[in-house]
C-alpha atoms as a PDB file:
ATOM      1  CA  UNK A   1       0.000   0.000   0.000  1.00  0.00           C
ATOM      2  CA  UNK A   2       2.797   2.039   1.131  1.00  0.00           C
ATOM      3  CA  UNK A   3       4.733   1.711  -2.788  1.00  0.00           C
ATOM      4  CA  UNK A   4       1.545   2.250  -4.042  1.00  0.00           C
ATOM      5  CA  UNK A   5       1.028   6.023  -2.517  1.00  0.00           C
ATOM      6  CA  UNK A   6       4.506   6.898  -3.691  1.00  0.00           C
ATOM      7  CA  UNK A   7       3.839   5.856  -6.935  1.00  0.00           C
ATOM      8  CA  UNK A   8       0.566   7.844  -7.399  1.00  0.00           C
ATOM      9  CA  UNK A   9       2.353  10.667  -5.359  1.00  0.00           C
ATOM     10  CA  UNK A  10       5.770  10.526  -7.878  1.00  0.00           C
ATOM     11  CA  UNK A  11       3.000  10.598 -11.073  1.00  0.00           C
ATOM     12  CA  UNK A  12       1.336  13.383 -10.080  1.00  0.00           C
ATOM     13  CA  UNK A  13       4.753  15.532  -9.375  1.00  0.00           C
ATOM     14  CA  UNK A  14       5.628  14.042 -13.016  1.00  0.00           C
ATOM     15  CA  UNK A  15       2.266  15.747 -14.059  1.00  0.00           C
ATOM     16  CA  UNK A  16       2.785  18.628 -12.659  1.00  0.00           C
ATOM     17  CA  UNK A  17       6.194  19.354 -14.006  1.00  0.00           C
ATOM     18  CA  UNK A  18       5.026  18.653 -17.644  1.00  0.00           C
ATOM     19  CA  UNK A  19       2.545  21.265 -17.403  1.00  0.00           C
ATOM     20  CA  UNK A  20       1.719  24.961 -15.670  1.00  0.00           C
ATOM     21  CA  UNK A  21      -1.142  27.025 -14.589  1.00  0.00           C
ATOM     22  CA  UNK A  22      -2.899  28.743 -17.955  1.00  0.00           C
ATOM     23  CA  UNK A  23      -2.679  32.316 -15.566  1.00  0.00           C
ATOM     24  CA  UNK A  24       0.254  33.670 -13.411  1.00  0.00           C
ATOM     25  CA  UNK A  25      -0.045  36.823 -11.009  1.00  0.00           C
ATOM     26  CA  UNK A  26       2.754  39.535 -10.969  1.00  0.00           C
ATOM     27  CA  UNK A  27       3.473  38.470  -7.682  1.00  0.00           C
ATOM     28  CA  UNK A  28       4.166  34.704  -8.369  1.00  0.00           C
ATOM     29  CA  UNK A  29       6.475  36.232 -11.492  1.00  0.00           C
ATOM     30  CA  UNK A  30       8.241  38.386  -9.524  1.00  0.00           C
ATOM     31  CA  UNK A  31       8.930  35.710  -6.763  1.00  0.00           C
ATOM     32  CA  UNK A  32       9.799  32.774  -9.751  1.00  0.00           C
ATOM     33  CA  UNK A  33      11.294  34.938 -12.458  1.00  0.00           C
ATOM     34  CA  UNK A  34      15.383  33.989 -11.716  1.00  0.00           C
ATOM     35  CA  UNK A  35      14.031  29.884 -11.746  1.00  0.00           C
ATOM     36  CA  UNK A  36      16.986  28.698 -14.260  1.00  0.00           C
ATOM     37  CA  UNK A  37      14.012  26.298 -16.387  1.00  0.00           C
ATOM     38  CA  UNK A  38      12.159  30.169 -16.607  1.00  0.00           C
ATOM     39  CA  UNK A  39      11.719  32.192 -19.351  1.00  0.00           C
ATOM     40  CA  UNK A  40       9.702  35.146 -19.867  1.00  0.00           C
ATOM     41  CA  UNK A  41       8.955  36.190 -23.162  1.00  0.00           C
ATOM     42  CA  UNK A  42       8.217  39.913 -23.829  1.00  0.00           C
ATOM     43  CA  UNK A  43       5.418  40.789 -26.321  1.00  0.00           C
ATOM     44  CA  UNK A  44       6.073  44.273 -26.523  1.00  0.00           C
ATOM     45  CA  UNK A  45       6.884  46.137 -29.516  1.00  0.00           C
ATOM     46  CA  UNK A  46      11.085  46.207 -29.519  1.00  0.00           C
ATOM     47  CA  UNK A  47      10.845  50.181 -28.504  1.00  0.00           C
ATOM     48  CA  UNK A  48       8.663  49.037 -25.838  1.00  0.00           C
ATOM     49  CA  UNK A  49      11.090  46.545 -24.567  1.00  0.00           C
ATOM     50  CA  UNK A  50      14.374  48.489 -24.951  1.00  0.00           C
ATOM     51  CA  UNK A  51      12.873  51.294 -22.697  1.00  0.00           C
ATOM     52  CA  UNK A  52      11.231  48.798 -19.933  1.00  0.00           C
ATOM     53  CA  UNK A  53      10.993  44.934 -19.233  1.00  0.00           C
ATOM     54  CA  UNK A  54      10.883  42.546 -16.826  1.00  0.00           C
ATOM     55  CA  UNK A  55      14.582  41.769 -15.359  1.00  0.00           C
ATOM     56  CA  UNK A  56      15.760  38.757 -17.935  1.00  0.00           C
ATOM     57  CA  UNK A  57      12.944  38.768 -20.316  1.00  0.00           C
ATOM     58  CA  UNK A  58      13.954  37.844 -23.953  1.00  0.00           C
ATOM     59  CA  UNK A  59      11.954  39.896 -26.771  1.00  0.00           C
ATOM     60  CA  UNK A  60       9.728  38.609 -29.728  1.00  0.00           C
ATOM     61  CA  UNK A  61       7.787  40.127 -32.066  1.00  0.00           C
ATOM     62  CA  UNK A  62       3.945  39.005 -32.401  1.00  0.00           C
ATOM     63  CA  UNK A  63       3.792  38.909 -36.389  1.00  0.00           C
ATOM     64  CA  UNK A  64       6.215  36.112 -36.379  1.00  0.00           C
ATOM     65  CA  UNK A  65       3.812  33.985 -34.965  1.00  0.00           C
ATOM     66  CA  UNK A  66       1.536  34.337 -37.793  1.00  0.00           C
ATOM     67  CA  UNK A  67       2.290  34.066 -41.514  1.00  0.00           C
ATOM     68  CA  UNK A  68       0.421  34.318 -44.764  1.00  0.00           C
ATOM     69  CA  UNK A  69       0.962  30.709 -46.682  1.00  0.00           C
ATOM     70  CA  UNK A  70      -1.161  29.096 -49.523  1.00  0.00           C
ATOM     71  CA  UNK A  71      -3.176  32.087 -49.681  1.00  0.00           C
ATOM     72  CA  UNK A  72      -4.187  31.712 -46.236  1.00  0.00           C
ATOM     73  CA  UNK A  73      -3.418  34.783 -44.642  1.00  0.00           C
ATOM     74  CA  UNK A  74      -1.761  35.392 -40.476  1.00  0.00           C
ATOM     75  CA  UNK A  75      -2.117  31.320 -39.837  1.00  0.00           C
ATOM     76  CA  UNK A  76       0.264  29.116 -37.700  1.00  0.00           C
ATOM     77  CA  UNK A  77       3.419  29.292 -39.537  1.00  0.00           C
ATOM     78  CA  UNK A  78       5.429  25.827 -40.591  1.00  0.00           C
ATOM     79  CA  UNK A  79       6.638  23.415 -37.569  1.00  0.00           C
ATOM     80  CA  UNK A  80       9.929  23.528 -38.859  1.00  0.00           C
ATOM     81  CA  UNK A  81      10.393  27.672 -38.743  1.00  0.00           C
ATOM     82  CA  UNK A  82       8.473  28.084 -35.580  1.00  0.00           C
ATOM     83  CA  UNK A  83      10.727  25.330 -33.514  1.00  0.00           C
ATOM     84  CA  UNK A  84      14.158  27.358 -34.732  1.00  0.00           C
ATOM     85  CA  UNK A  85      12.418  30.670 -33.537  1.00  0.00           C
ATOM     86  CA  UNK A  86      11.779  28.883 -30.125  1.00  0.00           C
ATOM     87  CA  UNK A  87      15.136  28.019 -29.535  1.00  0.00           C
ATOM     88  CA  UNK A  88      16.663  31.403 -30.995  1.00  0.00           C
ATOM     89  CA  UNK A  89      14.615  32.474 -27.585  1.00  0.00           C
ATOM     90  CA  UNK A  90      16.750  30.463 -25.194  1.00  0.00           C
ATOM     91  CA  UNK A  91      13.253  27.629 -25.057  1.00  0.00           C
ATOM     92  CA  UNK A  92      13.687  23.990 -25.090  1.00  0.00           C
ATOM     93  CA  UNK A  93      11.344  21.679 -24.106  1.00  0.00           C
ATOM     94  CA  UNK A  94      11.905  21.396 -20.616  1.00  0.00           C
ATOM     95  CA  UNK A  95      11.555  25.374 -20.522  1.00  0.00           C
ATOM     96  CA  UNK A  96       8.440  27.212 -18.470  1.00  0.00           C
ATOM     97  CA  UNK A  97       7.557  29.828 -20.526  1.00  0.00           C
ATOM     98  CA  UNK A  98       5.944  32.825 -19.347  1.00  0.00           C
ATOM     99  CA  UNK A  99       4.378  35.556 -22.067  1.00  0.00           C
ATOM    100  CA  UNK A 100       3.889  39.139 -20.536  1.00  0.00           C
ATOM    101  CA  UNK A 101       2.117  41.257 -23.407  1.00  0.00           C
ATOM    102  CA  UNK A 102       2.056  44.468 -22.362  1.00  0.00           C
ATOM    103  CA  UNK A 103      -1.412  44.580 -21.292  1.00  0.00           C
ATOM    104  CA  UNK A 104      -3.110  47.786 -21.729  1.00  0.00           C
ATOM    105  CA  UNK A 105      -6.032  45.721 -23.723  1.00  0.00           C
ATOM    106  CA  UNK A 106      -7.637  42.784 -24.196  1.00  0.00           C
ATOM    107  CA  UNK A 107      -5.998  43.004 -28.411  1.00  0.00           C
ATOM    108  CA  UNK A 108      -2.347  42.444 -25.793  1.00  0.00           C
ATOM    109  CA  UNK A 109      -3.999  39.620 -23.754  1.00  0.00           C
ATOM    110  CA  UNK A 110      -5.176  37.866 -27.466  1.00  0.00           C
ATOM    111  CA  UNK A 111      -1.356  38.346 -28.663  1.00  0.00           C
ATOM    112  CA  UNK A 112      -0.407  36.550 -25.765  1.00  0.00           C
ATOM    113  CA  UNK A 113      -3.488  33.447 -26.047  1.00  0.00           C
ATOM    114  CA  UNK A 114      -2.309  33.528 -29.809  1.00  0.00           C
ATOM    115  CA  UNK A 115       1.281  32.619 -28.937  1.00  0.00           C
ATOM    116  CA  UNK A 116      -0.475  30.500 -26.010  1.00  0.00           C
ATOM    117  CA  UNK A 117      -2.454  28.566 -28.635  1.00  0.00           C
ATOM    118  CA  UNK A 118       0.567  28.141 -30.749  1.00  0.00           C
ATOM    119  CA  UNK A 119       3.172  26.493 -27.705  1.00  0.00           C
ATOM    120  CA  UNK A 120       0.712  24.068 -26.944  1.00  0.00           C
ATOM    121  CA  UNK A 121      -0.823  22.813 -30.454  1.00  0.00           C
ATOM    122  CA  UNK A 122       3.147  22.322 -30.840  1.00  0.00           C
ATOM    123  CA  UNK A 123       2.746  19.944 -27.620  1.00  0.00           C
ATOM    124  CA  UNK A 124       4.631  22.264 -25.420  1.00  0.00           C
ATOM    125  CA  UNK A 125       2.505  22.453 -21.806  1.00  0.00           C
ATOM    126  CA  UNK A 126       4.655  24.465 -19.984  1.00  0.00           C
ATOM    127  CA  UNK A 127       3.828  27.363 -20.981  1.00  0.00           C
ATOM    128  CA  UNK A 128       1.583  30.686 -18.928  1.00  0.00           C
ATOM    129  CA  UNK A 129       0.189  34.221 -19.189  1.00  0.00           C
ATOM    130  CA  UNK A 130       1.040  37.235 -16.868  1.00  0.00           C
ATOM    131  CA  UNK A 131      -2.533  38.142 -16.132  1.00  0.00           C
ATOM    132  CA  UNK A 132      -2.690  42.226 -16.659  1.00  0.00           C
ATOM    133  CA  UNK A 133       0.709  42.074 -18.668  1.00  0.00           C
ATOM    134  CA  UNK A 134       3.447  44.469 -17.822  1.00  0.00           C
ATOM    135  CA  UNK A 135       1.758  47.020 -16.848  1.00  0.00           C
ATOM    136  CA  UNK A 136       0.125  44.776 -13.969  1.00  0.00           C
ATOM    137  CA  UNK A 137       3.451  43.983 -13.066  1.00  0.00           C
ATOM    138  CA  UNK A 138       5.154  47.659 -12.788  1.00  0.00           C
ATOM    139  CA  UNK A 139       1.525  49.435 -11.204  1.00  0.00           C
ATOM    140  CA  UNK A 140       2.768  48.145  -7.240  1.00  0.00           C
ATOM    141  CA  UNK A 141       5.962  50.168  -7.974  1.00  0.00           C
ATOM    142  CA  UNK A 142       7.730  47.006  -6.030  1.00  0.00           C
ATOM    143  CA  UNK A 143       8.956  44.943  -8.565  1.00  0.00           C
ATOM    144  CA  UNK A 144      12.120  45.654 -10.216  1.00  0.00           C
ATOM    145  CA  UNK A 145      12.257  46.625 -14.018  1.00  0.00           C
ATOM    146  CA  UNK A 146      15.561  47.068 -16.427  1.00  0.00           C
ATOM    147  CA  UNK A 147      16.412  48.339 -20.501  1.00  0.00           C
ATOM    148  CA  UNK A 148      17.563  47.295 -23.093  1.00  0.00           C
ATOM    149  CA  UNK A 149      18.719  44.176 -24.969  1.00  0.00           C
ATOM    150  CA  UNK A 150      18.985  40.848 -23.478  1.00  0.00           C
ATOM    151  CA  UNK A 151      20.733  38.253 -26.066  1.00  0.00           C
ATOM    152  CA  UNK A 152      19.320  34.003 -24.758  1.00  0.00           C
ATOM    153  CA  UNK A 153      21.585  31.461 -25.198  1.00  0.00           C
ATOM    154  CA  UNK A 154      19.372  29.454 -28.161  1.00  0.00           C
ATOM    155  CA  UNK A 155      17.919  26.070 -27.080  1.00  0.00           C
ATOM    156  CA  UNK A 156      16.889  23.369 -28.680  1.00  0.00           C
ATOM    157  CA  UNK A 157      13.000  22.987 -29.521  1.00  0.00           C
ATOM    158  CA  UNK A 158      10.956  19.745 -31.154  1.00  0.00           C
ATOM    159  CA  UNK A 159       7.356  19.937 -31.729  1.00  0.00           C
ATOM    160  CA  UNK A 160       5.442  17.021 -31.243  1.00  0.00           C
ATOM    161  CA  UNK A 161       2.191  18.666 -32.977  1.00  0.00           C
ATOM    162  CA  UNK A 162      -1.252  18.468 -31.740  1.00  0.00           C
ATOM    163  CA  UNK A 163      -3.116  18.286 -35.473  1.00  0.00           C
ATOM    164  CA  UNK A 164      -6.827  18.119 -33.782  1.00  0.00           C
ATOM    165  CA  UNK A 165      -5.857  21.402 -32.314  1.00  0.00           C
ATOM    166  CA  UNK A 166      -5.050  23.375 -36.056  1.00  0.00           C
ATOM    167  CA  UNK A 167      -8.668  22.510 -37.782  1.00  0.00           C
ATOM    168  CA  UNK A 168      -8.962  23.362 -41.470  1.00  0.00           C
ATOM    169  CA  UNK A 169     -11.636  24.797 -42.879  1.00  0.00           C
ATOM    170  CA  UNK A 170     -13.019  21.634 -44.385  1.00  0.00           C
ATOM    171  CA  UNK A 171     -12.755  20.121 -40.694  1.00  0.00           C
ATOM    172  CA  UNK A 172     -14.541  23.283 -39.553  1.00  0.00           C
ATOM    173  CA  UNK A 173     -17.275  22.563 -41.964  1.00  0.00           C
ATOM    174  CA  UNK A 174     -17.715  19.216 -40.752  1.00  0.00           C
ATOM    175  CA  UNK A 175     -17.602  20.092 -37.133  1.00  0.00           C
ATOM    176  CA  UNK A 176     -20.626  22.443 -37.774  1.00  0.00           C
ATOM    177  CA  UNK A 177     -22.611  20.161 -39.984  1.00  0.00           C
ATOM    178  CA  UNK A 178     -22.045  17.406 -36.601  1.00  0.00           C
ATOM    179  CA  UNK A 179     -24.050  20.392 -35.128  1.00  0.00           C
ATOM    180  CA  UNK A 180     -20.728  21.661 -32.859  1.00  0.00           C
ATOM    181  CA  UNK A 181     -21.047  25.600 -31.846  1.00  0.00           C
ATOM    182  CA  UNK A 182     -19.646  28.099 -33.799  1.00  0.00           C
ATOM    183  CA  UNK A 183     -18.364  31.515 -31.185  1.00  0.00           C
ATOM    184  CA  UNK A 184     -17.892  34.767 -33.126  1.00  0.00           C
ATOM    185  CA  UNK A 185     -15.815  36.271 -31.402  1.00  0.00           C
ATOM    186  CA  UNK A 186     -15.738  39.632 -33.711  1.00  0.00           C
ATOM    187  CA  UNK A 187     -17.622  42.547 -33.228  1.00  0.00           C
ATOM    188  CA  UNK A 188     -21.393  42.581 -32.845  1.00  0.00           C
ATOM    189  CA  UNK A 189     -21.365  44.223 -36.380  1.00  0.00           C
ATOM    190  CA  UNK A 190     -19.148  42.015 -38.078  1.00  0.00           C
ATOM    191  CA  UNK A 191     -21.398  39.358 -36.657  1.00  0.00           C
ATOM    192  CA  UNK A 192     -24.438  40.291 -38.375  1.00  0.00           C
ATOM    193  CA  UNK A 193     -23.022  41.226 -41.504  1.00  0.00           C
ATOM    194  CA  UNK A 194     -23.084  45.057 -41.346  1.00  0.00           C
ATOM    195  CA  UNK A 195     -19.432  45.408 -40.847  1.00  0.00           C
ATOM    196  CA  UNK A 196     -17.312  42.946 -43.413  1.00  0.00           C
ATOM    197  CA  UNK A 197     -13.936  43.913 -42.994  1.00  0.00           C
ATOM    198  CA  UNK A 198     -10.685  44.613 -44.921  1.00  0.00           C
ATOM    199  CA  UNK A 199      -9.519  41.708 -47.274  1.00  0.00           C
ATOM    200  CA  UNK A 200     -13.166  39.648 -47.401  1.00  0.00           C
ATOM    201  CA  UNK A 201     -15.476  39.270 -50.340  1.00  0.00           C
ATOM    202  CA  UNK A 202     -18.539  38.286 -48.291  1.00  0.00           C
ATOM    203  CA  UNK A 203     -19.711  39.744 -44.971  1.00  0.00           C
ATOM    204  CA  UNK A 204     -21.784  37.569 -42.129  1.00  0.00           C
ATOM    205  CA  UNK A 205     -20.864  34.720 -40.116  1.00  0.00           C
ATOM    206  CA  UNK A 206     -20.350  31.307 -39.685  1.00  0.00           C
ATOM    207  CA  UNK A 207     -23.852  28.937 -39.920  1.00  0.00           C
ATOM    208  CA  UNK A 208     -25.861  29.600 -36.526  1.00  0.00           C
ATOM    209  CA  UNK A 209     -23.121  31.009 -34.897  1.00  0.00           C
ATOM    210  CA  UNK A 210     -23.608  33.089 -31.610  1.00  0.00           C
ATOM    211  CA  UNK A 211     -21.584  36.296 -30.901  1.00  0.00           C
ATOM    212  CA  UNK A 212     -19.516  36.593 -27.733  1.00  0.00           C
ATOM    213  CA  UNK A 213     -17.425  39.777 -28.520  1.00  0.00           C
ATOM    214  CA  UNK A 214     -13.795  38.664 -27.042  1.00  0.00           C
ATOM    215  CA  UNK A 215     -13.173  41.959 -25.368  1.00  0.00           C
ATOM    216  CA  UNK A 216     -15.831  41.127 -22.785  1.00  0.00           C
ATOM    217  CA  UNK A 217     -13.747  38.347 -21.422  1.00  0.00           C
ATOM    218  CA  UNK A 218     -11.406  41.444 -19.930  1.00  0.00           C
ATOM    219  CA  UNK A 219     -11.713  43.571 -17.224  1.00  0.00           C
ATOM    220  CA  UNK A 220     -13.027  47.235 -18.950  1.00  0.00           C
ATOM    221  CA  UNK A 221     -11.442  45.758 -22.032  1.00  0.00           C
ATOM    222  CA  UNK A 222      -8.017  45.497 -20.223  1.00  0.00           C
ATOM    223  CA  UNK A 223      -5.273  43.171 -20.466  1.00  0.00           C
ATOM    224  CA  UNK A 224      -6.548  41.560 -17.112  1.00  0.00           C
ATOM    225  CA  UNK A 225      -8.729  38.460 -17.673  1.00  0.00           C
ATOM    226  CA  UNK A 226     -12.170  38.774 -15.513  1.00  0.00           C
ATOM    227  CA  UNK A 227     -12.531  36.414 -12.907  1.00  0.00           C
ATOM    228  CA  UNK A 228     -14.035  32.791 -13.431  1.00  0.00           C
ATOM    229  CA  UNK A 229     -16.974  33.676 -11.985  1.00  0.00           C
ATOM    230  CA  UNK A 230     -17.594  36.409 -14.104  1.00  0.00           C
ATOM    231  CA  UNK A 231     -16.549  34.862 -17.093  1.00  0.00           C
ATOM    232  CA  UNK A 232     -19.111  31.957 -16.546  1.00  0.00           C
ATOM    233  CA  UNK A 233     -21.942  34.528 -16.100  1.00  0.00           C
ATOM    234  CA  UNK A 234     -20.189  36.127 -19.393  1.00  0.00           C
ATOM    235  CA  UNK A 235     -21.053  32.977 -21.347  1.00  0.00           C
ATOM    236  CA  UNK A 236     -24.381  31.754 -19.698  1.00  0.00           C
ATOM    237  CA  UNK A 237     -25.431  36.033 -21.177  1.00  0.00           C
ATOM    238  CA  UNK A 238     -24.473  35.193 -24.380  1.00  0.00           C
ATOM    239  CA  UNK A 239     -25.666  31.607 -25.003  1.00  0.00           C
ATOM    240  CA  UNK A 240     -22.376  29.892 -25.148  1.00  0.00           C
ATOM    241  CA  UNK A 241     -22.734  26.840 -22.922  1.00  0.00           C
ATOM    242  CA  UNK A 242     -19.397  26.394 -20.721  1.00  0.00           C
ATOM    243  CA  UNK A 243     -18.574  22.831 -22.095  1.00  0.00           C
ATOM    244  CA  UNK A 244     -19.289  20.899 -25.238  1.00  0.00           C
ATOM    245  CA  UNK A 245     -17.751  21.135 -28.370  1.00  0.00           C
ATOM    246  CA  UNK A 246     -17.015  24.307 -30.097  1.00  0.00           C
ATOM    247  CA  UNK A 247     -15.254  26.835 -32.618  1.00  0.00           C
ATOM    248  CA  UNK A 248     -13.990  30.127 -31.739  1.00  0.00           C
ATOM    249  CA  UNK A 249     -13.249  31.881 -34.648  1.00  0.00           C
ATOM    250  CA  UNK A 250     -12.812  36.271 -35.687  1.00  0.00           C
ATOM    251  CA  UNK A 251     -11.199  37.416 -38.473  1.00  0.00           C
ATOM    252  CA  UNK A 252      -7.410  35.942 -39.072  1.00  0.00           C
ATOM    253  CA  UNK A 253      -8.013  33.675 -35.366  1.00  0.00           C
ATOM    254  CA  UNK A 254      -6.398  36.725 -33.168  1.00  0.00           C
ATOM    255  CA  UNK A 255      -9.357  37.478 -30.740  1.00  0.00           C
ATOM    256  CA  UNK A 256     -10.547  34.182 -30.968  1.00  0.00           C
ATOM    257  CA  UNK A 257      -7.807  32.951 -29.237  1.00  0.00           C
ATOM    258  CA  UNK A 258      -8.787  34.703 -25.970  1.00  0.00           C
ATOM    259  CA  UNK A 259     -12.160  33.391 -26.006  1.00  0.00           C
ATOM    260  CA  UNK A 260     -10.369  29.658 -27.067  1.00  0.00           C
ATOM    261  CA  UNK A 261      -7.843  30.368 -23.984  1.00  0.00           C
ATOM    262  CA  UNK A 262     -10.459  31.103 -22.018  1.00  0.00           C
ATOM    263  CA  UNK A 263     -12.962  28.324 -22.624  1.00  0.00           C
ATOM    264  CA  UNK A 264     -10.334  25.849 -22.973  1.00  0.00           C
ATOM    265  CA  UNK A 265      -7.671  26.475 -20.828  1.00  0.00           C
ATOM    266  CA  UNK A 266      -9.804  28.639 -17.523  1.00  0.00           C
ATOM    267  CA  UNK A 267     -13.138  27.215 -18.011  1.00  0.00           C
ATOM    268  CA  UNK A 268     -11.688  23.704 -18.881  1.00  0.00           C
ATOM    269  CA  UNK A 269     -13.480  23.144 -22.198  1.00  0.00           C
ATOM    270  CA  UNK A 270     -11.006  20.780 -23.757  1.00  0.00           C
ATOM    271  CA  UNK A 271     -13.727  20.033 -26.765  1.00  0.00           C
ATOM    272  CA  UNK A 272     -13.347  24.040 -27.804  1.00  0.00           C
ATOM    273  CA  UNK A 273     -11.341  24.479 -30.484  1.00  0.00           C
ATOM    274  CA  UNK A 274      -9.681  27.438 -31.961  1.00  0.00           C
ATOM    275  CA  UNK A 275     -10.600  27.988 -35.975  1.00  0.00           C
ATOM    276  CA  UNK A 276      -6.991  29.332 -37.041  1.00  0.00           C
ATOM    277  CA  UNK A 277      -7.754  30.453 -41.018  1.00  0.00           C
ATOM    278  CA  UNK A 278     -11.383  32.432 -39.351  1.00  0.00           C
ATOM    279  CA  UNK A 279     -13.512  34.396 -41.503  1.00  0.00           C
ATOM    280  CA  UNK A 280     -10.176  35.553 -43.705  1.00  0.00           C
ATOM    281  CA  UNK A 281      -9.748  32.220 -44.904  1.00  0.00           C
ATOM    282  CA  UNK A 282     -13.650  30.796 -45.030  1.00  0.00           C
ATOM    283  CA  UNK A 283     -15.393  33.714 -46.507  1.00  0.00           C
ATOM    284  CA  UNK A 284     -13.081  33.897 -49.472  1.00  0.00           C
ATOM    285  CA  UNK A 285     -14.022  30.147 -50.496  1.00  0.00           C
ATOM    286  CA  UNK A 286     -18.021  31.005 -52.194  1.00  0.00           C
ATOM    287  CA  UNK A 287     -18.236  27.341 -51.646  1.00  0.00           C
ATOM    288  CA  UNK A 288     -18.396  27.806 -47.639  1.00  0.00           C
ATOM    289  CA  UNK A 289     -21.989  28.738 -46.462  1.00  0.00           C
ATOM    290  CA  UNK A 290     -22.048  31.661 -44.360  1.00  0.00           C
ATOM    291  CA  UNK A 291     -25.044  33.541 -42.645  1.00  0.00           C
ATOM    292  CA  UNK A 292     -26.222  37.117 -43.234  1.00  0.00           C
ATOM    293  CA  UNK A 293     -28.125  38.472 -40.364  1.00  0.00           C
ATOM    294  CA  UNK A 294     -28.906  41.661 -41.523  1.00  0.00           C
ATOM    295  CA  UNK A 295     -28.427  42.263 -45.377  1.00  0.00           C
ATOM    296  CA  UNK A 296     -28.377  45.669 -46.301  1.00  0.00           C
ATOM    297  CA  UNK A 297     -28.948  47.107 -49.631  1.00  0.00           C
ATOM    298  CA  UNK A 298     -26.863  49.682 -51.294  1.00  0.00           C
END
């Protein structure tokens, strides 16, 4: 009995070092940030990050993260490129990586779910989000901050991609004629069609999709996540059930991601799925049926 418990205790430590808590506080940064298997990962524009960053952050720039291939524009760029761009951070896969966006707005706490998304459809689990972003972390006045450049020693980084997690838009279509929920996370007038966007040749949304407008999910639209409570009471308003299988999609999959982080990762949804290509890849292809909500005439 006695081998037994250490077994089941050794397994869960093993657990728990392959994989980290979707949120961290500026606090438990602060207190964790010099932890040699730690690296925080600075989402700041480089001007931003020269003048002010976290003591030992490395810098990356968001629009690597996303790249137009096969005329689908700002997807998941190849395996191959993104796993040399980990390790030019310093990341291997042993590393717990910790993204502070800036966070003056929910668009800086979507970078940072984007890049989220990305580590673990790549099969990475260690990976977090400073909740509030930088700007959390400098507002006590207690933490320390420093300039400049900081240069990683590159690691070493395999993938071992998740595919279910990077849908298609043929998978998509499946998913929603299987009668699984399609979450707009766009605008409530790109929703119903008033509003089509740059770069689309049809306005609407996806069939019987509901709108949950991803800025909600923050705190006065800030780069600080709203509580679980609040976020469940966010959800149960606008007729997105808190489990079951799903599809968050926007426009090029950038605000979606909050709402996929958010269901997946904070609400525990592990059937919601993130629809990378979004309406900048579907609404191009005439053979893809989309809703109209309100059609307007010209």
């Amino acid at each position: 009995m006695r081998r037994i418990t250490l077994a089941l205790l050794l397994s869960l430590v093993s657990l728990q070092a392959l994989s980290a808590t979707p949120l961290v506080s500026p606090s438990w940064l602060h207190d964790n940030r010099q932890n040699s298997d730690l690296t925080i990962v600075d989402l700041q524009d480089r001007q931003g990050f020269q003048r002010h960053h976290i003591p030992g952050s490395v810098h990356t720039e968001y629009s690597r993260w996303r790249t137009d291939k096969k005329g689908m524009p700002k997807v998941m760029p190849p395996v191959s490129e993104l796993e040399k761009m980990i390790g030019s951070l310093g990341i291997d896969n042993k590393t717990h990586v910790v993204l502070a966006p800036l966070g003056a707005s929910a668009g800086d706490l979507a970078s940072a779910a984007r890049i989220y998304w990305t580590f673990k459809a790549l099969g990475h689990d260690m990976i977090s989000i400073l909740d509030g972003g930088l700007i959390a972390y400098a507002q006590s006045r207690r933490y320390p901050l420093e300039k400049g450049d900081n240069q990683p020693e590159p690691g070493k980084f395999k993938a071992s991609l998740r595919r279910e997690m990077v849908p298609d838009s043929a998978e998509v279509k499946l998913a929603l004629e299987n009668k699984h929920l399609a979450v707009d996370n766009r605008s409530r007038a790109e929703y119903l069609g008033i509003y089509a966007g740059a770069g689309r040749e049809r306005a609407g949304s996806l069939p019987n999709a509901v709108n949950l407008n991803y800025d909600w999910l923050t705190v006065n639209g800030s780069g600080k996540l709203q509580s679980r409570e609040n976020l469940e009471r966010i959800y149960q308003a606008s007729n997105v059930p808190l489990q079951g299988p799903q599809i968050n999609y926007c426009h090029t999959g950038h605000r979606a991601s909050l709402a996929w982080f958010v269901s997946h990762e904070i609400l525990g949804n592990k059937q919601a799925k993130l629809y990378d290509g979004s309406t900048e890849v579907w609404a191009v292809d005439k053979s893809l049926p989309m809703d109209l909500l309100i059609e307007l005439t010209h």
